[in-house]
N, C-alpha and C. Protein backbone atom coordinates (compact mmCIF):
# COMPACT_ATOMS: atom_id res chain seq x y z
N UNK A 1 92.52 149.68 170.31
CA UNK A 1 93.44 148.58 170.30
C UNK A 1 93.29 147.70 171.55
N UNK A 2 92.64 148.53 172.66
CA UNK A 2 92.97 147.33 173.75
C UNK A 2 91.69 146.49 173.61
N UNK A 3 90.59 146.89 172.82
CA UNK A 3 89.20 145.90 172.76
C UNK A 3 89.96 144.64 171.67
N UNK A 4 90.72 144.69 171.19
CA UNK A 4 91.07 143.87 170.20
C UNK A 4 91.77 142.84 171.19
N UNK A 5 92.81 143.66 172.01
CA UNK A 5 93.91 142.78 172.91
C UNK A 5 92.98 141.84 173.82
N UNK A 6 91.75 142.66 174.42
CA UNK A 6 91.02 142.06 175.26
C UNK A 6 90.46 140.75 174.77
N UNK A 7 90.24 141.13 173.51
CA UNK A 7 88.87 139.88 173.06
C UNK A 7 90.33 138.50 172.72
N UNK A 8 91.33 139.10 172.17
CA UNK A 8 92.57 138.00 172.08
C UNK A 8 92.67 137.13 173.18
N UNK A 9 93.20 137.56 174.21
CA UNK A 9 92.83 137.05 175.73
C UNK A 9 91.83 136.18 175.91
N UNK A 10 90.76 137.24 175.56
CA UNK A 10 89.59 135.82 175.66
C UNK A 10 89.40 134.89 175.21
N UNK A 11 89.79 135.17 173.72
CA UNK A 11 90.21 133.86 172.50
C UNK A 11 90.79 132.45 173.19
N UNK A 12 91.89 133.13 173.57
CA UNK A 12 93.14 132.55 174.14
C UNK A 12 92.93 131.70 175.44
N UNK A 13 92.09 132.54 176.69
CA UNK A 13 91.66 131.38 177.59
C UNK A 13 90.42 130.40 177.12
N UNK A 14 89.59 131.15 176.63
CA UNK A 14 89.27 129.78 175.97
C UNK A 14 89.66 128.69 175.30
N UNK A 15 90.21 128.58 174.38
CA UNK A 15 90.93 127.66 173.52
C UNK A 15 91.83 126.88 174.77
N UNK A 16 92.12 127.79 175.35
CA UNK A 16 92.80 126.78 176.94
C UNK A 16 92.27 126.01 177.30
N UNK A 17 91.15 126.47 178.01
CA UNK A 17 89.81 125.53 178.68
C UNK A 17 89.54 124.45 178.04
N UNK A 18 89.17 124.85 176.61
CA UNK A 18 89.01 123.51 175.52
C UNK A 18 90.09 122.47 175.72
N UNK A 19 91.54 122.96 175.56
CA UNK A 19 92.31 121.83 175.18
C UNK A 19 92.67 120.90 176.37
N UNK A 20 92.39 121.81 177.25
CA UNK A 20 92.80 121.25 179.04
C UNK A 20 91.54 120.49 179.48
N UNK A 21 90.49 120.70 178.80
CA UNK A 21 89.02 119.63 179.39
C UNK A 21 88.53 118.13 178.01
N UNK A 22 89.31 118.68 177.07
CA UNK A 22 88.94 117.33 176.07
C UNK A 22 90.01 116.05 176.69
N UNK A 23 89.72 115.13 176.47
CA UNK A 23 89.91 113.80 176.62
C UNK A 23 91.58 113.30 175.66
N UNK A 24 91.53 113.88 174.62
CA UNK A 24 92.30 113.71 173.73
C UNK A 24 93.80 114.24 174.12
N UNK A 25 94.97 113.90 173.67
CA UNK A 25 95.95 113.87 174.05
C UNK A 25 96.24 115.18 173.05
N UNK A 26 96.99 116.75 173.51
CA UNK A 26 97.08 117.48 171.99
C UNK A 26 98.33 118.03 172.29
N UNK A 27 99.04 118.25 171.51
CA UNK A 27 100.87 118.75 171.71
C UNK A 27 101.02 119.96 170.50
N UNK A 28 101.12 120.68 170.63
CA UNK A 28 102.02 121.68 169.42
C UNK A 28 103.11 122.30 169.41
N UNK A 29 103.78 122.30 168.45
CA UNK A 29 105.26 122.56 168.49
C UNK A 29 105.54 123.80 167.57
N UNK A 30 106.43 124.33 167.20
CA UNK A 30 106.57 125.45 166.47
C UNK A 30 107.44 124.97 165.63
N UNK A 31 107.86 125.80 164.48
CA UNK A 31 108.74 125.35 163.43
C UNK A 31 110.07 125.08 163.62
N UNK A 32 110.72 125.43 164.61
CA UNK A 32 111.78 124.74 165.07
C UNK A 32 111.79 123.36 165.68
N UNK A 33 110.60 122.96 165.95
CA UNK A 33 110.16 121.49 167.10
C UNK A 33 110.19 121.53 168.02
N UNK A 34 109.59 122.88 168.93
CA UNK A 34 109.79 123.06 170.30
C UNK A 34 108.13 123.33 170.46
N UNK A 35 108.06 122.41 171.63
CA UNK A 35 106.65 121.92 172.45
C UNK A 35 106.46 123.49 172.72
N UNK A 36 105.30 123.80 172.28
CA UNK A 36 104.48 125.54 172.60
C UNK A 36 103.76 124.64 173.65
N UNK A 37 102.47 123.59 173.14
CA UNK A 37 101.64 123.53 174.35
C UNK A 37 101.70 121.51 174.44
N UNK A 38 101.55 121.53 175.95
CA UNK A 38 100.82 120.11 175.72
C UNK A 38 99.69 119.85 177.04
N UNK A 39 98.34 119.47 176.40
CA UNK A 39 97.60 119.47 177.74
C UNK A 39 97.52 118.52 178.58
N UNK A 40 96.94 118.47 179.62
CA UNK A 40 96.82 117.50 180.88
C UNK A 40 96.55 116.27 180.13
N UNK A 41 96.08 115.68 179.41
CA UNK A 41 95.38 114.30 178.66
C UNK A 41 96.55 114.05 177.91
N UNK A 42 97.32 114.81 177.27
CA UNK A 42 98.92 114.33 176.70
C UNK A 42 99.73 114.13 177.66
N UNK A 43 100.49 114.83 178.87
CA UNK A 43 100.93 114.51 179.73
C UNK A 43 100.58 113.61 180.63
N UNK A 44 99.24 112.94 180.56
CA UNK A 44 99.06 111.76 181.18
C UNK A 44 99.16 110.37 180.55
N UNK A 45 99.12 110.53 179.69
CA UNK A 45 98.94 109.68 178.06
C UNK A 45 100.36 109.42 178.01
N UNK A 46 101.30 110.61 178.05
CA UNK A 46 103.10 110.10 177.70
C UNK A 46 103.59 109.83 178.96
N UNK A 47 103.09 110.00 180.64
CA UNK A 47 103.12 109.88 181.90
C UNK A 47 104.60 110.63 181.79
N UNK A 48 104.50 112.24 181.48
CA UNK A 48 105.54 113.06 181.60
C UNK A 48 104.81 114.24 182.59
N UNK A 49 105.53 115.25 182.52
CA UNK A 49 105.40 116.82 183.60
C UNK A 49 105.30 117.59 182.54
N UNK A 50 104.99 118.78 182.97
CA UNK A 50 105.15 119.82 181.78
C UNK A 50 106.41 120.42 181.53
N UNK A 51 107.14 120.76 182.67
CA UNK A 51 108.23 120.99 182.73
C UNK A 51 109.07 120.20 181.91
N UNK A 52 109.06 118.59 182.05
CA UNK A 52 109.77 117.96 181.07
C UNK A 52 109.71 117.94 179.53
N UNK A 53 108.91 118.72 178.95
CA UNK A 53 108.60 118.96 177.62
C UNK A 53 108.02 120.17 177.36
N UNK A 54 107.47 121.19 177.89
CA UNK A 54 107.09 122.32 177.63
C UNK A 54 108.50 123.06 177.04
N UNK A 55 108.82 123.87 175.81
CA UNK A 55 109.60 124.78 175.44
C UNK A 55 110.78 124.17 174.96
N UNK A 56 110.71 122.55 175.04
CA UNK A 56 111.98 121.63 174.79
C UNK A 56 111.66 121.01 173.04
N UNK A 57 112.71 121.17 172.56
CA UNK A 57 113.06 120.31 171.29
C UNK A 57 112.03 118.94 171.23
N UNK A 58 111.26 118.48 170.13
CA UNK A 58 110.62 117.46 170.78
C UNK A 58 111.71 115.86 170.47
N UNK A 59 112.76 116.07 170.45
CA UNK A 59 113.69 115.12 170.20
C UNK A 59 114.80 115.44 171.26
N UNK A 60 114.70 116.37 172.09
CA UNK A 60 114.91 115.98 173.73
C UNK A 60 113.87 115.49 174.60
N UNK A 61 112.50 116.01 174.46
CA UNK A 61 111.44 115.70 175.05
C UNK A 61 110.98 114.39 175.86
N UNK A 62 111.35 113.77 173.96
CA UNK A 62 110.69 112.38 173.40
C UNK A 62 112.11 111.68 173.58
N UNK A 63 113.38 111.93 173.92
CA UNK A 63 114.43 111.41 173.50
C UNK A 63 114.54 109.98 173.88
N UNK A 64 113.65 109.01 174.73
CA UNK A 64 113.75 107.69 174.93
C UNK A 64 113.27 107.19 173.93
N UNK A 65 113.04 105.40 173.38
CA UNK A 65 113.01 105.23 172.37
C UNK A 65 111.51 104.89 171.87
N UNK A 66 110.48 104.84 173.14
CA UNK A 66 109.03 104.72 172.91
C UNK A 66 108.65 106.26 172.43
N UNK A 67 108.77 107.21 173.39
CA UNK A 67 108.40 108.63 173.02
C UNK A 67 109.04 109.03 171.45
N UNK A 68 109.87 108.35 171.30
CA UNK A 68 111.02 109.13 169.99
C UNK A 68 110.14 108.52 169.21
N UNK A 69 109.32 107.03 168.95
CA UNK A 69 108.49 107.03 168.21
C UNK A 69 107.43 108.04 167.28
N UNK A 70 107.23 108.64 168.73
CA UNK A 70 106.02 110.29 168.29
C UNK A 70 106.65 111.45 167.49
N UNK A 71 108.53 111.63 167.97
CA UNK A 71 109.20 112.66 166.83
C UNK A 71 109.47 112.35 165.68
N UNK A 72 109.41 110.91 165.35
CA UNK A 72 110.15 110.29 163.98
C UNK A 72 108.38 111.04 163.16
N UNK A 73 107.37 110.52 164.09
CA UNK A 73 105.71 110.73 163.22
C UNK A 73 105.80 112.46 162.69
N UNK A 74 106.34 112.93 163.91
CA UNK A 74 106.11 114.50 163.53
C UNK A 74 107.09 115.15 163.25
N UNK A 75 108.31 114.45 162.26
CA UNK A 75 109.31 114.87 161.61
C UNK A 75 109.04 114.45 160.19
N UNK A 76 108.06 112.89 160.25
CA UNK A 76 107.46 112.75 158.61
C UNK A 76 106.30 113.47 157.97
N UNK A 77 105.70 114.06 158.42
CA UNK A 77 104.52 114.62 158.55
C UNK A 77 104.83 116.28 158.76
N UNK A 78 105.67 116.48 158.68
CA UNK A 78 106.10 118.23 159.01
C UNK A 78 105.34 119.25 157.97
N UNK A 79 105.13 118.49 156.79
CA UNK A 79 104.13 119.30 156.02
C UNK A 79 103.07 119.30 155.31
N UNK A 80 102.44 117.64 156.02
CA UNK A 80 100.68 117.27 155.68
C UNK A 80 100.51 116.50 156.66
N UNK A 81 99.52 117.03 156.38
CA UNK A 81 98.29 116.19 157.79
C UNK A 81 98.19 114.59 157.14
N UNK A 82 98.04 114.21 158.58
CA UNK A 82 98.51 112.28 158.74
C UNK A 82 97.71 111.67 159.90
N UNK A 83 97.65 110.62 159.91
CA UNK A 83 97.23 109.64 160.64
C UNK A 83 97.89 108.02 160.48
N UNK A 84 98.25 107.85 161.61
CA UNK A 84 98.45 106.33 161.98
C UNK A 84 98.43 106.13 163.04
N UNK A 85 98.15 104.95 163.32
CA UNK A 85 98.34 104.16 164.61
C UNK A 85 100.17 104.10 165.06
N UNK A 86 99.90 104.11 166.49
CA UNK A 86 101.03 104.32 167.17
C UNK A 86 101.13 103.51 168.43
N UNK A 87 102.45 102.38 168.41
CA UNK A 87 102.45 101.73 169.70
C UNK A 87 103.85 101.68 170.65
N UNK A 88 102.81 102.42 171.91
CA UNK A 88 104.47 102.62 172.96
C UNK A 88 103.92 102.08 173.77
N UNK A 89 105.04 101.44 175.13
CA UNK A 89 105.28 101.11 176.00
C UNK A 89 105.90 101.98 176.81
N UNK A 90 104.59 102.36 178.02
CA UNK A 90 104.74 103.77 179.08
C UNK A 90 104.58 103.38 180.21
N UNK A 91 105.53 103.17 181.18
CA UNK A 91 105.52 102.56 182.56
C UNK A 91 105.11 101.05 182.76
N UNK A 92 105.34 101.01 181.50
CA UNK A 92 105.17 99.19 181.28
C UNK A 92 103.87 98.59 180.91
N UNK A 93 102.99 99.89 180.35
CA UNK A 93 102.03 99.68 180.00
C UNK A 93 102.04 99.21 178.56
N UNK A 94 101.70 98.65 177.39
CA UNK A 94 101.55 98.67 176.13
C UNK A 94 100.18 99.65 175.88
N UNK A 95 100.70 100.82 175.37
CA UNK A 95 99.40 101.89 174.32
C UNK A 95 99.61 101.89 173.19
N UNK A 96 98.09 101.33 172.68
CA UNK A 96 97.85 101.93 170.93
C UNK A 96 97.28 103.06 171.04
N UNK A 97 97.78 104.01 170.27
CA UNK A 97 97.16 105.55 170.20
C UNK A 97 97.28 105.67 168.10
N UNK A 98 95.71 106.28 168.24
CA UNK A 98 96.06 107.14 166.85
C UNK A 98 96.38 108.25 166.88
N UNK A 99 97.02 108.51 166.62
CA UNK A 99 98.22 109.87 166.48
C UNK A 99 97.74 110.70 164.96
N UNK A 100 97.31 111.77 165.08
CA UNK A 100 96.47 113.03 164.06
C UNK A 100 97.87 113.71 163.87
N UNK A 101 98.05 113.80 162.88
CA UNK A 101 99.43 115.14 162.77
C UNK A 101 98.86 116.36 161.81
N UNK A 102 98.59 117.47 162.00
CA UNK A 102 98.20 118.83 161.36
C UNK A 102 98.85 119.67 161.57
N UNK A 103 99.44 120.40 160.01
CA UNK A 103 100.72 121.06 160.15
C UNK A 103 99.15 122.60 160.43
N UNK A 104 99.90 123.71 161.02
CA UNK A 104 99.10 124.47 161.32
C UNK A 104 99.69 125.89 160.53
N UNK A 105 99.16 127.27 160.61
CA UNK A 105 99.91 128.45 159.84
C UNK A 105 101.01 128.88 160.73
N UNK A 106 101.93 129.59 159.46
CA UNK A 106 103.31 129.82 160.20
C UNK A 106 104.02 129.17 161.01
N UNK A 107 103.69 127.46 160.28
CA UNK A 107 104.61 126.69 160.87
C UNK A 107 104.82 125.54 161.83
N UNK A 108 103.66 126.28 162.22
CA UNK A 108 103.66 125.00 163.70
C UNK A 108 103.01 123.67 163.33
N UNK A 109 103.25 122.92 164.30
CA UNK A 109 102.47 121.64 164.00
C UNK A 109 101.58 121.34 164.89
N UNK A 110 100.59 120.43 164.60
CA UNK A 110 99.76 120.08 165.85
C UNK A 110 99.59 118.74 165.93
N UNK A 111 100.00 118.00 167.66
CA UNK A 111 99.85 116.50 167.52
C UNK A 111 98.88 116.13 167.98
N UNK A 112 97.94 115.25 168.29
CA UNK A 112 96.94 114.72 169.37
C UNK A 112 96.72 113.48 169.04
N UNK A 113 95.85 112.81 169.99
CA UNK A 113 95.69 111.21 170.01
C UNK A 113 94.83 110.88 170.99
N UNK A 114 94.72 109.60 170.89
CA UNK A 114 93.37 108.76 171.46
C UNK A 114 93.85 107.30 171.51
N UNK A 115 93.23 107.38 172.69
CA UNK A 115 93.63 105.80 173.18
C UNK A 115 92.90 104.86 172.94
């Protein structure tokens, strides 16, 4: 059992590495709508902390009215995969992002995007 736990682990920091070195903005939430992960390229992309959205409702997260844009996408989309274009205003910047929505197993969802 622990070669199984071990190789999980390894699974697991990898898939880290991946999501923390791609370019792309990626968020996942669980079936309640609480942020499991979001990497460095999403948190720079929404110009938030992790703290401010890690483990939070994503309709506290997102609760201003540019970010709330992204919960209305991943409250329509809760149970098929989607795409549209998406436009917020983030520190006074204007961003178009396409926004990917993929519902994932047991529930969760997965967000990401590109600028």
């Amino acid at each position: 059992m622990t070669a199984t736990n071990a190789r999980l682990a390894e699974e697991r920091a990898l898939l880290a590495a991946v999501l923390e070195n791609v370019a792309a903005g990626v968020v996942s939430t669980d079936a309640a709508g609480r942020i499991l992960t979001c990497n460095t390229a999403a948190l720079q992309i929404l110009r938030q902390r992790e703290e401010e959205v890690i483990g939070r409702r994503v309709e506290e997260a997102w609760a201003d009215p540019e970010r709330g844009k992204l919960a209305v996408l991943l409250a329509e989309a809760s149970n098929a995969a989607g795409s549209r274009e998406v436009y917020l205003v983030l520190g006074g910047e204007w961003k178009t992002f396409e926004a990917k929505v993929t519902p994932m197993r047991e529930g969760a969802g997965c967000w990401s995007s590109r600028t």
